[in-house]
N, C-alpha and C. Protein backbone atom coordinates (compact mmCIF):
# COMPACT_ATOMS: atom_id res chain seq x y z
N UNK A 1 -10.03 45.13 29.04
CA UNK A 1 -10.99 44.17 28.54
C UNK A 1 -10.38 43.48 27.33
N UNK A 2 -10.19 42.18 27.20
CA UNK A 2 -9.60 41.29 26.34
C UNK A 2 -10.56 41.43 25.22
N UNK A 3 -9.90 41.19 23.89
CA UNK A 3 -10.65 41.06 22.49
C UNK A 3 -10.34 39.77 22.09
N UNK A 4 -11.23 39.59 21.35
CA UNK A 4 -11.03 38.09 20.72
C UNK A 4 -11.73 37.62 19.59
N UNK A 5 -10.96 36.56 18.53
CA UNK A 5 -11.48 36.82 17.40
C UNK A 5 -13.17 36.34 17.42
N UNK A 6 -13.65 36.32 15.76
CA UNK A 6 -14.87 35.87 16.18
C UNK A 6 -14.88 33.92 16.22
N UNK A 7 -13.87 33.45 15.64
CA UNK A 7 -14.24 32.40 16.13
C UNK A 7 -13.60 31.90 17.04
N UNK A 8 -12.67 32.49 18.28
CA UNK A 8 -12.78 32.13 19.30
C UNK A 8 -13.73 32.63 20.02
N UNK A 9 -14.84 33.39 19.88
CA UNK A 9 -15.78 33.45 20.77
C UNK A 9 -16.78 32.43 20.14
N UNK A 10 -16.96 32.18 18.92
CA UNK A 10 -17.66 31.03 18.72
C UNK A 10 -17.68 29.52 19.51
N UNK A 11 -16.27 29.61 20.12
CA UNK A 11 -15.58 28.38 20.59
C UNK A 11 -16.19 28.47 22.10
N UNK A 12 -16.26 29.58 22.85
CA UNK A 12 -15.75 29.92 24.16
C UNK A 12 -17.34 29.93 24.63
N UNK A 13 -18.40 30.82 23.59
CA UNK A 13 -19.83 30.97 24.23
C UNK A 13 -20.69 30.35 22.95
N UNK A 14 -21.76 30.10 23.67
CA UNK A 14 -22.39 29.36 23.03
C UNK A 14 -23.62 29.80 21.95
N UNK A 15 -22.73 30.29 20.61
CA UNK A 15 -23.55 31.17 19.91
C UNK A 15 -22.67 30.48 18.34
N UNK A 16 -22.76 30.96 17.05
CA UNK A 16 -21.64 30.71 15.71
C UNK A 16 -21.65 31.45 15.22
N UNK A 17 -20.27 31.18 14.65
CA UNK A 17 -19.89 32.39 13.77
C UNK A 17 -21.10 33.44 13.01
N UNK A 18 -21.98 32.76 12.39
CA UNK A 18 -22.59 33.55 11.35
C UNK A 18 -23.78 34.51 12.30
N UNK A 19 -24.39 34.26 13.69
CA UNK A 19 -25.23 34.92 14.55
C UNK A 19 -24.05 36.09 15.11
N UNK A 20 -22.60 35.26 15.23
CA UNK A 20 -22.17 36.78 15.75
C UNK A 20 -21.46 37.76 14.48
N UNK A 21 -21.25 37.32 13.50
CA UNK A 21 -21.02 38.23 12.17
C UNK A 21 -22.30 38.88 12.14
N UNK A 22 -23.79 38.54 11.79
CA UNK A 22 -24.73 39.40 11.99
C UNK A 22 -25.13 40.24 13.30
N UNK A 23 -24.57 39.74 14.35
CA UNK A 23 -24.89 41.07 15.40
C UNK A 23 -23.63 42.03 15.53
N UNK A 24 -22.56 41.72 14.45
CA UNK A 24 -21.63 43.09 14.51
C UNK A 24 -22.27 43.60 12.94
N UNK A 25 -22.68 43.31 12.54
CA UNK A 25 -22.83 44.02 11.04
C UNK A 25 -24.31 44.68 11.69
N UNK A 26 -25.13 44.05 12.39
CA UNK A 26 -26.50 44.88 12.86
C UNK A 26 -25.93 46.01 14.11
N UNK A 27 -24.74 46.03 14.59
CA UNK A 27 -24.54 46.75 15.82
C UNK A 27 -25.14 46.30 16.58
N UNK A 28 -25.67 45.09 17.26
CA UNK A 28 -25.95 44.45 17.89
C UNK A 28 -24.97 44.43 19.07
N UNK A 29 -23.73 44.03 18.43
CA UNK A 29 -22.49 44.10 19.50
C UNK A 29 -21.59 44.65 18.74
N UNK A 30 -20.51 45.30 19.40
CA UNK A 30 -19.14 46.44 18.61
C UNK A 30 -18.04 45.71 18.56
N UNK A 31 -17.07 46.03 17.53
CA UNK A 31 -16.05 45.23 17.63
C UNK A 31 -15.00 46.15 16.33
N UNK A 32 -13.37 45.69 16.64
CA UNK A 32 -12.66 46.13 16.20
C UNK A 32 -11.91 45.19 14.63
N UNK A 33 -12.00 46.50 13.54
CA UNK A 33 -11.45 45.41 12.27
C UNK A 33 -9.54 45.14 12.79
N UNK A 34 -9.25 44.90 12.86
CA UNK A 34 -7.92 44.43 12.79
C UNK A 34 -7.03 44.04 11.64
N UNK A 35 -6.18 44.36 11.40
CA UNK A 35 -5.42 44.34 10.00
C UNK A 35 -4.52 43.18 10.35
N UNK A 36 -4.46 41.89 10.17
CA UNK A 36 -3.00 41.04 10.41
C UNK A 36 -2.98 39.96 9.44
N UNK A 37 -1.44 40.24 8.87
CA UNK A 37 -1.36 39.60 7.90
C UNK A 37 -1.39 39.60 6.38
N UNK A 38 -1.85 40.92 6.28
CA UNK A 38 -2.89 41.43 4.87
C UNK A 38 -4.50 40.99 4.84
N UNK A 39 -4.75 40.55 5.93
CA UNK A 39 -6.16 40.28 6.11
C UNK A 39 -7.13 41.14 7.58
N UNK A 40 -8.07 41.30 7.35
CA UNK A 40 -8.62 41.72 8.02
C UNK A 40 -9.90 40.84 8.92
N UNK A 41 -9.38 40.99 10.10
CA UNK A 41 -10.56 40.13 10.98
C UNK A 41 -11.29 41.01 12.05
N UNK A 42 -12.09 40.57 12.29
CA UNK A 42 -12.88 41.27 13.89
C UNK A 42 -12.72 40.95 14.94
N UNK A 43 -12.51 41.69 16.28
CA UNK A 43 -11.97 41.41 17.29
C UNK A 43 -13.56 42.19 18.35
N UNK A 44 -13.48 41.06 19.18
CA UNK A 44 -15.11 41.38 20.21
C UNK A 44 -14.57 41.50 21.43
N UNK A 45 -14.70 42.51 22.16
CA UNK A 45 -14.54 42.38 23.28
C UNK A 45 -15.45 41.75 24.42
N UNK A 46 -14.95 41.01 25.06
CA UNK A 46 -15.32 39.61 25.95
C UNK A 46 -16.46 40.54 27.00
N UNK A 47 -16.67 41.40 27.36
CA UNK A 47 -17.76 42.31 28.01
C UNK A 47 -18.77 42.46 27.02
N UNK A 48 -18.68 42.55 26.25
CA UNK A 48 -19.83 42.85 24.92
C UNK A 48 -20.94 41.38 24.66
N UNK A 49 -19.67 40.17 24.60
CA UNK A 49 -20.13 38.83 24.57
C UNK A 49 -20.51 37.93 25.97
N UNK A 50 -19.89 38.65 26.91
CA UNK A 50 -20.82 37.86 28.00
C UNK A 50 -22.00 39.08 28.24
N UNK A 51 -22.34 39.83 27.78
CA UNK A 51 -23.73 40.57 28.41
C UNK A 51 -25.05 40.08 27.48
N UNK A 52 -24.71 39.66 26.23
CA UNK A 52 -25.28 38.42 25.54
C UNK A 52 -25.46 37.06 25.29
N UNK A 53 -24.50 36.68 25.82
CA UNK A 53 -24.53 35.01 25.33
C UNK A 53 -23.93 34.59 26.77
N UNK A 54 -24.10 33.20 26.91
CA UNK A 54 -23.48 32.58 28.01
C UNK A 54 -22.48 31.88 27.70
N UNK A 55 -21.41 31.31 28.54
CA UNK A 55 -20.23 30.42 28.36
C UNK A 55 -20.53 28.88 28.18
N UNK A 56 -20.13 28.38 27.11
CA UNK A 56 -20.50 26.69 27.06
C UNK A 56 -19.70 26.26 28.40
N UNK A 57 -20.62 25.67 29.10
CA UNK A 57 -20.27 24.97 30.06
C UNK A 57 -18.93 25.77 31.07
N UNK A 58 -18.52 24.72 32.48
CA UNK A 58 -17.25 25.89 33.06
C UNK A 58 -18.11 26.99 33.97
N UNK A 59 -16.95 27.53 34.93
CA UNK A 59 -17.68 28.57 35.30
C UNK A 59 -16.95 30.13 34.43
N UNK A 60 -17.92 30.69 34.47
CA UNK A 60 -17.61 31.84 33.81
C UNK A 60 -16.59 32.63 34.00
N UNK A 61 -16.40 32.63 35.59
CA UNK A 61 -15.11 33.64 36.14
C UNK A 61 -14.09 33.00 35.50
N UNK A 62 -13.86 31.51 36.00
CA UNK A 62 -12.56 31.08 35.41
C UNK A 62 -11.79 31.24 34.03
N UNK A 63 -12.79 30.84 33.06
CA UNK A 63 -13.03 31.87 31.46
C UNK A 63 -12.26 32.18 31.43
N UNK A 64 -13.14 33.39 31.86
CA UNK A 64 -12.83 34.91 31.25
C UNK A 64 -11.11 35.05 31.88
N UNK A 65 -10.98 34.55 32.93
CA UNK A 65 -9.27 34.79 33.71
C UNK A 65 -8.61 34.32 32.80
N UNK A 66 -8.74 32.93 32.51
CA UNK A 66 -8.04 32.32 31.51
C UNK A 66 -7.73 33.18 30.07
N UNK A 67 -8.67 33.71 29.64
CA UNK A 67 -8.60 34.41 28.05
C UNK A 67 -8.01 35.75 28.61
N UNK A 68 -7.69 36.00 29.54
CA UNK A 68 -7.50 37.74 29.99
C UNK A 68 -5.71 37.18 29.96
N UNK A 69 -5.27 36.12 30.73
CA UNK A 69 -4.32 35.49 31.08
C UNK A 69 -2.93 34.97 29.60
N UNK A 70 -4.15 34.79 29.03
CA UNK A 70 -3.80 33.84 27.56
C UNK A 70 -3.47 35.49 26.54
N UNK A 71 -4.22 36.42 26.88
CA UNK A 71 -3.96 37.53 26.34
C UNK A 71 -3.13 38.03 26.10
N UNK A 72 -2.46 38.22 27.88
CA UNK A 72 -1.41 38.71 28.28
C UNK A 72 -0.12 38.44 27.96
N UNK A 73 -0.18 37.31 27.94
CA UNK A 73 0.95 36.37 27.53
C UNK A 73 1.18 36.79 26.03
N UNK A 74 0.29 36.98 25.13
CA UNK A 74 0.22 36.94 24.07
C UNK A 74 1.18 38.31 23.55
N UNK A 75 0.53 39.78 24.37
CA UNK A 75 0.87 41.00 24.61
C UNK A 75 2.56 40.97 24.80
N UNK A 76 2.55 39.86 25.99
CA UNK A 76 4.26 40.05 26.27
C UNK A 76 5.28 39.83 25.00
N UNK A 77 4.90 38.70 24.59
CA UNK A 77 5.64 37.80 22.97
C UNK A 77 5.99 38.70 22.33
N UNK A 78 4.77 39.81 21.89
CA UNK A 78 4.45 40.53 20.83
C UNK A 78 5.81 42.06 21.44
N UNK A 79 5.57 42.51 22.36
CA UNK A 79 6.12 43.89 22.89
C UNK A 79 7.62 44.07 23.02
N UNK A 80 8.33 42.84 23.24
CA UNK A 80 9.49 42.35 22.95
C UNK A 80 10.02 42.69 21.70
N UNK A 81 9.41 42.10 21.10
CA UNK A 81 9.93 42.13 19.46
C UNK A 81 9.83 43.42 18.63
N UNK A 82 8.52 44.15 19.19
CA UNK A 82 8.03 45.31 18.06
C UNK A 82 8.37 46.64 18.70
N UNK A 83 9.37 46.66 20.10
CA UNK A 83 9.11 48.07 20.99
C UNK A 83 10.37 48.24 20.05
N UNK A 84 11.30 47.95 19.97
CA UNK A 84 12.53 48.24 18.58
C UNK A 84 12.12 48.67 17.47
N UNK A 85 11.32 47.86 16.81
CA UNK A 85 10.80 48.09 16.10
C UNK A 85 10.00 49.38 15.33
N UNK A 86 8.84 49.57 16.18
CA UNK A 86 8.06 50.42 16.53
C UNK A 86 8.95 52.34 16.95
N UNK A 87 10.25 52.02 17.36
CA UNK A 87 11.00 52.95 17.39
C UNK A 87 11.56 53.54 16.31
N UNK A 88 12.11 52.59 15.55
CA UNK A 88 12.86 53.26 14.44
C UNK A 88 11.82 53.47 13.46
N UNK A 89 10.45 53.08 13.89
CA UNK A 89 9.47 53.42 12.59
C UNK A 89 8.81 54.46 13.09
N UNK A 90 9.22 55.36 14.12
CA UNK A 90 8.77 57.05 14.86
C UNK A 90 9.54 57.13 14.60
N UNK A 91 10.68 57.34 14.59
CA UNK A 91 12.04 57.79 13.93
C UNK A 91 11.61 58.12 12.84
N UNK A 92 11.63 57.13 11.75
CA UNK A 92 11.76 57.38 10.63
C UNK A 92 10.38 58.29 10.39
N UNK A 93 9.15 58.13 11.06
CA UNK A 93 8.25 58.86 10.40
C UNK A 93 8.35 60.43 11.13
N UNK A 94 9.06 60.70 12.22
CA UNK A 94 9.21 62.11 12.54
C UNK A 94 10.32 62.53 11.17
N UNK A 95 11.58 62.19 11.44
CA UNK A 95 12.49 62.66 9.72
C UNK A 95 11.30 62.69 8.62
N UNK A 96 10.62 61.91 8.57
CA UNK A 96 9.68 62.61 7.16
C UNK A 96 8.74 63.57 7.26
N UNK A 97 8.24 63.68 8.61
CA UNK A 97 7.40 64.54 8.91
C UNK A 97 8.13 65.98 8.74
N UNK A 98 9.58 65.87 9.10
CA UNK A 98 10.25 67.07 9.18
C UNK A 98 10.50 67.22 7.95
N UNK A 99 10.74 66.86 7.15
CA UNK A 99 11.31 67.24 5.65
C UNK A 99 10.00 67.61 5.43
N UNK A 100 8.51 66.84 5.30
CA UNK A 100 7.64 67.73 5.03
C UNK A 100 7.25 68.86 5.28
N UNK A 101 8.05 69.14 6.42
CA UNK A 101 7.39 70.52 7.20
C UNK A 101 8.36 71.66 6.29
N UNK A 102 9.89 70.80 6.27
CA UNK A 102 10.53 72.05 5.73
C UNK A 102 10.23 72.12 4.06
N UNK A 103 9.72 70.99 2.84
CA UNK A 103 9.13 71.39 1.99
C UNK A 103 8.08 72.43 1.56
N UNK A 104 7.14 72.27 2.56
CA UNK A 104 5.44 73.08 3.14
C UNK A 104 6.48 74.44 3.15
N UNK A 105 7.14 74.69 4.27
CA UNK A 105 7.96 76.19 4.40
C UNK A 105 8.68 76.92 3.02
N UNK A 106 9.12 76.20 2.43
CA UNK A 106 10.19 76.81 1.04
C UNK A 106 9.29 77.08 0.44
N UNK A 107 7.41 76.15 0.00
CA UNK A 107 6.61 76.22 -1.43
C UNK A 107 5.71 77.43 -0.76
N UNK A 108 5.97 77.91 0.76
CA UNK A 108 4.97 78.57 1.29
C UNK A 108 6.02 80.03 0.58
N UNK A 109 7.37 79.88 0.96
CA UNK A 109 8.08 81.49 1.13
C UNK A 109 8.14 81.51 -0.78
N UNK A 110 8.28 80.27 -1.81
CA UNK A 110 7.87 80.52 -3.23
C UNK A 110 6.62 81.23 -3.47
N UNK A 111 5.48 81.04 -2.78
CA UNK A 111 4.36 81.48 -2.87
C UNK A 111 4.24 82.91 -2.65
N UNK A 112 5.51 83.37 -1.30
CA UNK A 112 5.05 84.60 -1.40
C UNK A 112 5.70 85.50 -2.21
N UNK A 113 6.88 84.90 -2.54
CA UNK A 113 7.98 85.76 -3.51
C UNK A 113 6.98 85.59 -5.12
N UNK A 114 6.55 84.69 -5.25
CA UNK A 114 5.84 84.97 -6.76
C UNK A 114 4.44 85.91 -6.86
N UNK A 115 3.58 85.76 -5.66
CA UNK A 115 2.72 87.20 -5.75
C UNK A 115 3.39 88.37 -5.70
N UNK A 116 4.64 88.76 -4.87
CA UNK A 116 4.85 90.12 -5.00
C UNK A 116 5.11 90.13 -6.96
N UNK A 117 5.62 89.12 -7.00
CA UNK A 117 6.30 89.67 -8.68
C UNK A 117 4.96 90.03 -9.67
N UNK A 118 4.34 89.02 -9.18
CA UNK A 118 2.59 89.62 -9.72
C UNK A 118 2.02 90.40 -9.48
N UNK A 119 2.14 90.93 -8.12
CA UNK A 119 1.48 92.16 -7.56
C UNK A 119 2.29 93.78 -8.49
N UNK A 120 3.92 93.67 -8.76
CA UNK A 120 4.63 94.17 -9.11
C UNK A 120 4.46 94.92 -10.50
N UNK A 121 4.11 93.25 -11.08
CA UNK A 121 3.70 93.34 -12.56
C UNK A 121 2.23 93.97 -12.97
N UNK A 122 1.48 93.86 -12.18
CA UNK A 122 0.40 94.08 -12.11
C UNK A 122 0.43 95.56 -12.29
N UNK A 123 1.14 96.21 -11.07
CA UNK A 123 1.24 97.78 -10.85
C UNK A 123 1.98 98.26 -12.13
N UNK A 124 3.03 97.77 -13.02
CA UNK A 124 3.58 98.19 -13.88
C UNK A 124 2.63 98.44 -15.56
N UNK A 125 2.15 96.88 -15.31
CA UNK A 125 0.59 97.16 -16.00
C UNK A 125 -0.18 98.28 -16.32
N UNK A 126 -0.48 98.38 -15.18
CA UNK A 126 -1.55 99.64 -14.74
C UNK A 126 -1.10 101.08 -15.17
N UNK A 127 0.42 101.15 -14.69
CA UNK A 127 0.86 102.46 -15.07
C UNK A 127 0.95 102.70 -16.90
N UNK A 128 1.48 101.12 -17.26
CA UNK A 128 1.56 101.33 -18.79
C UNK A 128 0.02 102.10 -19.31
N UNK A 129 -0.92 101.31 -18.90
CA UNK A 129 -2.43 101.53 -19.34
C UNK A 129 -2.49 102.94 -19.16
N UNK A 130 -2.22 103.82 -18.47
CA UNK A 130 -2.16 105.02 -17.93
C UNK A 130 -1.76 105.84 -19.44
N UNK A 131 -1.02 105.82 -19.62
CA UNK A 131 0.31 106.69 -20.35
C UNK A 131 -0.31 106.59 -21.74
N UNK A 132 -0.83 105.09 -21.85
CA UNK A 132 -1.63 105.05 -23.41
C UNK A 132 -2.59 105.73 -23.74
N UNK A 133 -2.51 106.38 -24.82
CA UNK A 133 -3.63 107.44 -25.30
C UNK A 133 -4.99 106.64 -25.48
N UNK A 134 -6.18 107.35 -25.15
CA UNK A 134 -7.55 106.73 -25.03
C UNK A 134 -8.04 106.54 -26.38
N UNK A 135 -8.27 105.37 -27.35
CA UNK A 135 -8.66 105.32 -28.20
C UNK A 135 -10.23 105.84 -28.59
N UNK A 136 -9.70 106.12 -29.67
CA UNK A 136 -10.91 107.14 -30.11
C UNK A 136 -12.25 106.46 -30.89
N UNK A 137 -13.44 106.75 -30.41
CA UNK A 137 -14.63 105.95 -31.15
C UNK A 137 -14.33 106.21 -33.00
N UNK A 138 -14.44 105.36 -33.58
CA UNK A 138 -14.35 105.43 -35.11
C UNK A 138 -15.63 105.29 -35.71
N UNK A 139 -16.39 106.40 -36.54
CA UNK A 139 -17.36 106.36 -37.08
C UNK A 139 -17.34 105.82 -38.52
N UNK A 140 -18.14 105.22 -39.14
CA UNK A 140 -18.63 104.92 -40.00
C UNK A 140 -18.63 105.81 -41.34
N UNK A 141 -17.50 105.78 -42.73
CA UNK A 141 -17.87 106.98 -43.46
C UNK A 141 -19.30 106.72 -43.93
N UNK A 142 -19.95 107.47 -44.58
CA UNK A 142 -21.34 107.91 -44.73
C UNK A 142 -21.80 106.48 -46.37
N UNK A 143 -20.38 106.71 -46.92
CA UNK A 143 -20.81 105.78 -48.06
C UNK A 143 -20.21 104.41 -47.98
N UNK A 144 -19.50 103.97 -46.97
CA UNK A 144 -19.24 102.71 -46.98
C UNK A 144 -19.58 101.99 -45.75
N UNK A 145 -20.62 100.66 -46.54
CA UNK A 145 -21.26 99.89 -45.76
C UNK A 145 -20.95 98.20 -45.34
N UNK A 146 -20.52 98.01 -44.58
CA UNK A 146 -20.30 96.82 -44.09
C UNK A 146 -20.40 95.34 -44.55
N UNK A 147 -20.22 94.44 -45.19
CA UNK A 147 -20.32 93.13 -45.55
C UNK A 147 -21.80 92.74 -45.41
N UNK A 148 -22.04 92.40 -43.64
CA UNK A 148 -23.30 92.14 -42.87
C UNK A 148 -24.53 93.11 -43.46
N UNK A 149 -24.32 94.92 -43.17
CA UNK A 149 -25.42 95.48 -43.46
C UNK A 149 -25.55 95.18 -45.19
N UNK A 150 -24.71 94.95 -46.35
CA UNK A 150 -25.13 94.49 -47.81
C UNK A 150 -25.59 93.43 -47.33
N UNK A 151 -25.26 92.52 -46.75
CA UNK A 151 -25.94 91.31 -47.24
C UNK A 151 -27.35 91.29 -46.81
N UNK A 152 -27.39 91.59 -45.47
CA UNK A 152 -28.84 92.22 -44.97
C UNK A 152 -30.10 93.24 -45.26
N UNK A 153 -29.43 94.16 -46.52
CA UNK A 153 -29.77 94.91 -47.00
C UNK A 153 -29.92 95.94 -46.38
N UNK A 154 -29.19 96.49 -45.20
CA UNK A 154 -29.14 97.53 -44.39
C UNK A 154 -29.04 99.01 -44.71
């Protein structure tokens, strides 16, 4: 099914731009944003717009052959040029994918070599705490009183 912008369907059926910008912004009818150029346009597919609107004048079959035709052509221009293209830019994005994978692997095997050293340290910890003598509660001599309890009069 051929897509087409919105103002060639403005051109083709008998509706304008601004009724079919509001029946894609209402979901009225669906359509694709398209990135070309640094700009972004909407693309309607020609089944969406003939189950709503009719063709100015012409018969309809012929149309639609024509824009399916005009498409195609369009498809061929384009597939020529970008299947090269389009290659060395999977290329290049598998090599990055792979270096990411083998970055992800080294920060994964850092990750595990630095918990054991923590886990390590941890246990060495523990044993120190062990060995240290348990400090002893310290009582209060009988005649000396604290800063807080003088000032409080305790």
């Amino acid at each position: 099914m051929p897509l087409i912008s919105i103002s060639r369907a403005a051109k083709l059926y008998d509706v304008s731009r601004p009724t079919l910008q509001k029946a894609l912004k209402d979901g009225v009818i669906s359509g694709q944003k398209v990135k070309a150029g640094g700009s972004e346009s909407w693309q309607i597919d020609t089944a969406e717009l003939a189950r709503l609107y009719q063709l100015r004048g012409g018969n309809p079959g012929n149309e639609i052959d024509r824009i399916g035709q005009s498409l195609d052509v369009e498809k061929q221009s384009y597939s020529g040029d970008l299947s090269g293209e389009l290659v060395k830019e999977v290329e290049t994005l598998k090599a990055a994918l792979a270096q990411i994978k083998e970055d992800l692997d080294q920060e994964r095997e850092g990750r595990v070599r630095a918990e054991a050293v923590r886990d390590e340290r941890g246990r060495i910890i523990d044993e120190m705490m062990k060995a240290l003598p348990r400090p002893t509660e310290q009582v209060a001599e009988p005649g000396k009183r604290g800063f807080w309890a003088r000032f409080l009069g305790r």
